[in-house]
Protein backbone atom coordinates (compact mmCIF):
# COMPACT_ATOMS: atom_id res chain seq x y z
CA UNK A 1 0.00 0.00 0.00
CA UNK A 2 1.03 3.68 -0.22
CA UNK A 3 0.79 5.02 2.97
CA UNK A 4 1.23 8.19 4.37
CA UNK A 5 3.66 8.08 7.77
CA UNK A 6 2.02 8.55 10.93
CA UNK A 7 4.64 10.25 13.13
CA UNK A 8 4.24 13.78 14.50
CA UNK A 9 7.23 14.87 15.28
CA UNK A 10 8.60 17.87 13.33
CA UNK A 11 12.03 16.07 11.58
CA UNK A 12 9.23 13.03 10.47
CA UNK A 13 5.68 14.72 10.26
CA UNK A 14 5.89 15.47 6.51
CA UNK A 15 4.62 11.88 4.71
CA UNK A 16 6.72 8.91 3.40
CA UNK A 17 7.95 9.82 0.14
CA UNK A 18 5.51 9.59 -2.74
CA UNK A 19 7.87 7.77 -4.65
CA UNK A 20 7.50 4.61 -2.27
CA UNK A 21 5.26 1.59 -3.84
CA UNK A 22 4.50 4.33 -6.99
CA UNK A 23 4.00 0.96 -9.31
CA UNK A 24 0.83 -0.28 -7.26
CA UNK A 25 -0.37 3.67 -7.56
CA UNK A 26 0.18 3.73 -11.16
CA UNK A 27 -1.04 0.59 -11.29
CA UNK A 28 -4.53 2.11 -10.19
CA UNK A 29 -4.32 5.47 -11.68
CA UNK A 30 -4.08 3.33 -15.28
CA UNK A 31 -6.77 0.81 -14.72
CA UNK A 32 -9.52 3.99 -13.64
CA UNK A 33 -8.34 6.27 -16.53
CA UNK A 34 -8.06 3.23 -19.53
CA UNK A 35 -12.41 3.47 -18.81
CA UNK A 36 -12.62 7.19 -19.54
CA UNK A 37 -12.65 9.09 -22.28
CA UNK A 38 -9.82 11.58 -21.88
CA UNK A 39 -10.04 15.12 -23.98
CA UNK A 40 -6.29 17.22 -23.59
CA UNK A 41 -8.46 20.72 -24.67
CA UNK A 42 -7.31 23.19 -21.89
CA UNK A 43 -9.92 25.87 -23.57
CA UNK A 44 -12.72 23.09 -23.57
CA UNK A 45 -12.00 22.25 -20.20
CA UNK A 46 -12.44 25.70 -18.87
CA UNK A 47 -15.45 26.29 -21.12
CA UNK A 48 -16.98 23.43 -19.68
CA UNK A 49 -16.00 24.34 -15.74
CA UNK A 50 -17.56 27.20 -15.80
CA UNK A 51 -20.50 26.07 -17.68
CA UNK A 52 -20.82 23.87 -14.80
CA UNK A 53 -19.86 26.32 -12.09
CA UNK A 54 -23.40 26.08 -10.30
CA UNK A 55 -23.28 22.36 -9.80
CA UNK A 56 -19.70 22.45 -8.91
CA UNK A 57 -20.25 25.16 -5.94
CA UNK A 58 -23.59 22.71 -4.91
CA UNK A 59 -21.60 19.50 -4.65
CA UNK A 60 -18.46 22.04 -2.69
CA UNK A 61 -21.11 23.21 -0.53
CA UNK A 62 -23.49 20.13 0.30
CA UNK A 63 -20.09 18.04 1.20
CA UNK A 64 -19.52 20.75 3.65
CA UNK A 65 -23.34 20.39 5.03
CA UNK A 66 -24.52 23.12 3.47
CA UNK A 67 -28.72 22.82 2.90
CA UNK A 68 -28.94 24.98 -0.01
CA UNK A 69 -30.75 23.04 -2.83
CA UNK A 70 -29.08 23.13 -5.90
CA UNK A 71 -32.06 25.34 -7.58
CA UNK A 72 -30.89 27.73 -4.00
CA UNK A 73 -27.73 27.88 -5.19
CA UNK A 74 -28.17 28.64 -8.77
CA UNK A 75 -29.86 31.82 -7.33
CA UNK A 76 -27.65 32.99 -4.88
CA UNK A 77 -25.04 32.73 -7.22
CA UNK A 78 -27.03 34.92 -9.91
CA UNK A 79 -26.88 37.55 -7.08
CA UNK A 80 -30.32 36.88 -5.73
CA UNK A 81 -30.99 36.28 -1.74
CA UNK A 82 -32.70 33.16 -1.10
CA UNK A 83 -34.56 33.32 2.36
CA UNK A 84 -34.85 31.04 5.20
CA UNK A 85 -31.59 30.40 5.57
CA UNK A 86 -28.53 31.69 8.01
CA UNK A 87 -25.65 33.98 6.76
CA UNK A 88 -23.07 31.48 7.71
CA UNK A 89 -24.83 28.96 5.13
CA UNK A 90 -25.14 32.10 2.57
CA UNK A 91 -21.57 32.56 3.38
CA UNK A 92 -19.89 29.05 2.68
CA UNK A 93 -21.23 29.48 -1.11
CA UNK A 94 -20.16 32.72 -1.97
CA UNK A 95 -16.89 31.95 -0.98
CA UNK A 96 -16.69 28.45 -2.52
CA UNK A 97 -18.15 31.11 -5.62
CA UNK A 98 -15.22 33.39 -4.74
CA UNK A 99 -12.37 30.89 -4.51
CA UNK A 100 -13.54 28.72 -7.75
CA UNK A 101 -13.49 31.78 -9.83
CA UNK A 102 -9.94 32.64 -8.63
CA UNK A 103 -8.80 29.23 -9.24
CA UNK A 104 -10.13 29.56 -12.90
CA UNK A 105 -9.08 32.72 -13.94
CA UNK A 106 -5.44 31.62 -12.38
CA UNK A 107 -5.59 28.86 -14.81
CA UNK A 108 -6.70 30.67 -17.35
CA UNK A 109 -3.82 33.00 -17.22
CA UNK A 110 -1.40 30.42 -17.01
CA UNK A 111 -0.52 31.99 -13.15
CA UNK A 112 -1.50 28.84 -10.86
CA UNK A 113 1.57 26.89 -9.54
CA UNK A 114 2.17 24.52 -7.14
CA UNK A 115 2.94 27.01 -4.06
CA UNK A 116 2.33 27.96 -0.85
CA UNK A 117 1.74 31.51 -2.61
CA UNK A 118 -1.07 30.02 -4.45
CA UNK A 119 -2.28 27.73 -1.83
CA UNK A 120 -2.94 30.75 1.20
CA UNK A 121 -4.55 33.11 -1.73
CA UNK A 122 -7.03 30.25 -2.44
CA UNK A 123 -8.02 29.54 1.22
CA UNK A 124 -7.86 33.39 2.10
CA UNK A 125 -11.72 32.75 -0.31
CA UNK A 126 -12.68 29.61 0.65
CA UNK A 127 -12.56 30.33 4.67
CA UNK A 128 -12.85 33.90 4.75
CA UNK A 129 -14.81 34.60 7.94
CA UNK A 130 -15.60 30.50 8.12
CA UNK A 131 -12.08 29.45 9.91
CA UNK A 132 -10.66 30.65 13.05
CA UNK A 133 -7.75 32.13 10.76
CA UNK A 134 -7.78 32.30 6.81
CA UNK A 135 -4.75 33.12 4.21
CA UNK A 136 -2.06 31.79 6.41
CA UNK A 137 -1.31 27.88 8.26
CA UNK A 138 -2.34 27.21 11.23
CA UNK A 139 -0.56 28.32 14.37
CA UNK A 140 -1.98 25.56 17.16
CA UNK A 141 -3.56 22.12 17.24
CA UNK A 142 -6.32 20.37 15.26
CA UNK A 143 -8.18 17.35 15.71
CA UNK A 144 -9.90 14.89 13.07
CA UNK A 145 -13.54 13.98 14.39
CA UNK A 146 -13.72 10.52 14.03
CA UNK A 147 -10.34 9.55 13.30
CA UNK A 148 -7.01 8.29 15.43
CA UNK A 149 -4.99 10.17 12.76
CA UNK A 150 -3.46 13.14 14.76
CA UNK A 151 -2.53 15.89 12.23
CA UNK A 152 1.59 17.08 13.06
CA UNK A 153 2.27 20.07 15.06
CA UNK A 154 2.25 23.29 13.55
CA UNK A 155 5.87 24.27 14.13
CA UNK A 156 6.43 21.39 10.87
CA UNK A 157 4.37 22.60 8.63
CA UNK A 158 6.43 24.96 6.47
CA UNK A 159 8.75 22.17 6.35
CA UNK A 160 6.29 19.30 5.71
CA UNK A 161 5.08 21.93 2.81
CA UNK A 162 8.10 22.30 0.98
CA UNK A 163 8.62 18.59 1.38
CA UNK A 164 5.29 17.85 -0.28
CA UNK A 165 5.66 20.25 -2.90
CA UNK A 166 8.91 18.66 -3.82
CA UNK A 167 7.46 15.08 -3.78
CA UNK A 168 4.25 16.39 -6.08
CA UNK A 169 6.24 18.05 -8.92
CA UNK A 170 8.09 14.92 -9.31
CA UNK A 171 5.08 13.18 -10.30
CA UNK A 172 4.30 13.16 -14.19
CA UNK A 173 0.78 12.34 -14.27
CA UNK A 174 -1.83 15.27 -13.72
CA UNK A 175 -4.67 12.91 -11.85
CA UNK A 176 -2.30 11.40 -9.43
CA UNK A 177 0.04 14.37 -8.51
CA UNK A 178 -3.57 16.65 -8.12
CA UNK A 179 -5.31 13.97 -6.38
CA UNK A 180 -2.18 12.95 -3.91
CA UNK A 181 -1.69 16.83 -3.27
CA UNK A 182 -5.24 17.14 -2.06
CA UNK A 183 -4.78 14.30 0.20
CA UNK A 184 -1.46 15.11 1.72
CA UNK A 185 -2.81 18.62 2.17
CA UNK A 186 -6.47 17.20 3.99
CA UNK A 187 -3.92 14.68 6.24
CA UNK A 188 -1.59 17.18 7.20
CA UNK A 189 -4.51 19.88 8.08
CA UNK A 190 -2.52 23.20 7.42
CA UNK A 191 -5.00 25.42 8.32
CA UNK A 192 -8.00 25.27 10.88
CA UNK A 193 -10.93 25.08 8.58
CA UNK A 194 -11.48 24.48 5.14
CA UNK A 195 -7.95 21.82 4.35
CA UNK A 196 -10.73 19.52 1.92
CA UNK A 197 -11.95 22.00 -0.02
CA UNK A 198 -8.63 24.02 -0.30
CA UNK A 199 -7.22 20.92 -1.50
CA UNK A 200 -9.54 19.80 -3.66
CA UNK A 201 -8.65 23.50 -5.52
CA UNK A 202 -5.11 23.13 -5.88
CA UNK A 203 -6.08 19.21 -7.63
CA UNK A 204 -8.43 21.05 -9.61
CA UNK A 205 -5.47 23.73 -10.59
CA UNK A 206 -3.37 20.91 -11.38
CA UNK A 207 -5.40 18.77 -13.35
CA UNK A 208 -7.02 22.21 -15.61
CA UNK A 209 -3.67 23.40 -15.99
CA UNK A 210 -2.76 20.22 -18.07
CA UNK A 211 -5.59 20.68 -19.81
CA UNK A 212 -7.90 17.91 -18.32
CA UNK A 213 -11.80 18.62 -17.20
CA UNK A 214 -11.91 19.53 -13.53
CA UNK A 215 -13.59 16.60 -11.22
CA UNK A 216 -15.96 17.57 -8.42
CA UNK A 217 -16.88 14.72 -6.03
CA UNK A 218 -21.01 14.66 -6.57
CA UNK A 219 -23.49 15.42 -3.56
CA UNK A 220 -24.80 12.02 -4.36
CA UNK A 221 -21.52 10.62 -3.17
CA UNK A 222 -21.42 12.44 -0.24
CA UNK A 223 -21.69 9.40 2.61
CA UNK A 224 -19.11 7.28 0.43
CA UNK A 225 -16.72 10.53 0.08
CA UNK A 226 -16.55 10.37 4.19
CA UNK A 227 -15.88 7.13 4.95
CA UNK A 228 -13.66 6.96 2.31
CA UNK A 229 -11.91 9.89 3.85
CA UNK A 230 -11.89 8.66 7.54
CA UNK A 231 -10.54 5.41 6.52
CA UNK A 232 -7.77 7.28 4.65
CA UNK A 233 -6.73 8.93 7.63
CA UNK A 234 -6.32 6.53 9.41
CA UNK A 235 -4.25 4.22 7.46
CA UNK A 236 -2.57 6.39 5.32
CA UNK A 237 -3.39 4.48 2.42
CA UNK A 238 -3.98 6.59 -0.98
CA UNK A 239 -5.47 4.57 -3.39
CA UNK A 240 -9.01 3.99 -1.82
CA UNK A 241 -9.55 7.76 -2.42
CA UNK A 242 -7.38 7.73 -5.81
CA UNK A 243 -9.92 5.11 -7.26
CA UNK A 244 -12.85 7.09 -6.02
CA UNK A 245 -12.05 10.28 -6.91
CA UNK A 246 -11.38 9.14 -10.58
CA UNK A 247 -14.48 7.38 -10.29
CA UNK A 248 -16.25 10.88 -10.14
CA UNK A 249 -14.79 12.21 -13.47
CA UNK A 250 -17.67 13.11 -15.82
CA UNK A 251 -15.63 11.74 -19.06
């Protein structure tokens, strides 16, 4: 299995190296993406993300808990207010709205990278007035509900950062290095709210930027997504969520 390492101290907090047991990750990556129907159209891709923007800020938002209805959400997002519901719910889609449009029009301008840069101006819009702090990593302790996985201290994460950054860029293939970066970033928990979704972004950045159609795990999928999740905090193990997440490609 490819595991993530478990220890919390700050020389060994950041994960075993990506490049450990790559062939049975490959091995997975290949076997989801020989069923799909792959177009390389970085334009088309684009086109069709924000032709789907609605849907993609539902499935963001429902994940989260929100109970906007997807009808809801198409109206908020047109700039209408949709009664009966509180500001903090209002909230979590305009700045899933706010942090999906900055992701695209990064990509779009060829300015997205793999960097903490990029990474804090993304989460400054997807927690803004959500997490305790927003734009920068954490400074104290989180805990996982649910899980035995204890996330490292904070003191490691600049270093656990640079060390993932370096392990993703050496990874050739657009679904895997996107989809491993959004788990070592949800494991490693570098802020105090909104790690997921933040994540899920910067995969998103990665896998547009090659010129691939962005994947969005459905509100459908929702239960499957968490246990999924849980279980791949506990253990480590990456390809569970690899296969899933490829699973929820539209092509």
């Amino acid at each position: 299995m490819n595991k993530f390492n478990s220890k919390t101290n700050i020389e060994d907090s950041h994960a075993d190296s990506l490049l450990e047991n790559r062939g049975n990750l490959l091995d997975s990556v290949n076997k989801v993406l020989k069923k799909l129907t792959l177009v390389k159209d970085k334009e088309r891709s684009l086109f069709l993300a924000n032709k789907l923007f609605a849907e993609i800020i539902y499935d963001v938002a429902y994940l989260e808990g929100s109970p906007y209805t997807f009808p809801e959400v198409q109206t908020l997002l047109e700039g209408i207010t949709v009664g009966g519901h509180k500001l903090d719910d209002e909230k979590l889609i305009i700045n899933q709205s706010n942090s999906w449009k900055l992701l695209l029009e990064m990509v779009k301008k060829n300015e997205f990278t793999i960097s903490k840069e990029v990474v804090l101006k993304l989460h400054t819009k997807v927690a803004k007035e959500e997490a305790l702090k927003w734009g920068s990593f954490r400074d104290g302790q989180v805990y996982i509900a649910g899980t035995e996985w204890m996330p490292p201290a904070h003191e490691a994460l600049d270093a656990i950062f640079k060390s993932v950054t370096k392990d993703i860029e050496t990874i050739a293939n657009p679904y895997e290095k996107g989809i491993c970066l959004f788990l070592y970033m949800a494991r490693n928990q570098f802020f105090y709210d909104g790690n997921k979704r933040t994540g899920r972004l910067m995969m998103n950045g990665i896998i547009l930027s090659a010129g691939y159609e962005a994947i969005s795990i459905p509100a459908k999928s929702k239960q499957a997504f968490n246990e999924k999740m849980i279980r791949f905090y506990n253990s480590g193990d990456t390809i569970e969520m690899l296969e899933f997440i490829l699973s929820c490609s539209r092509v």
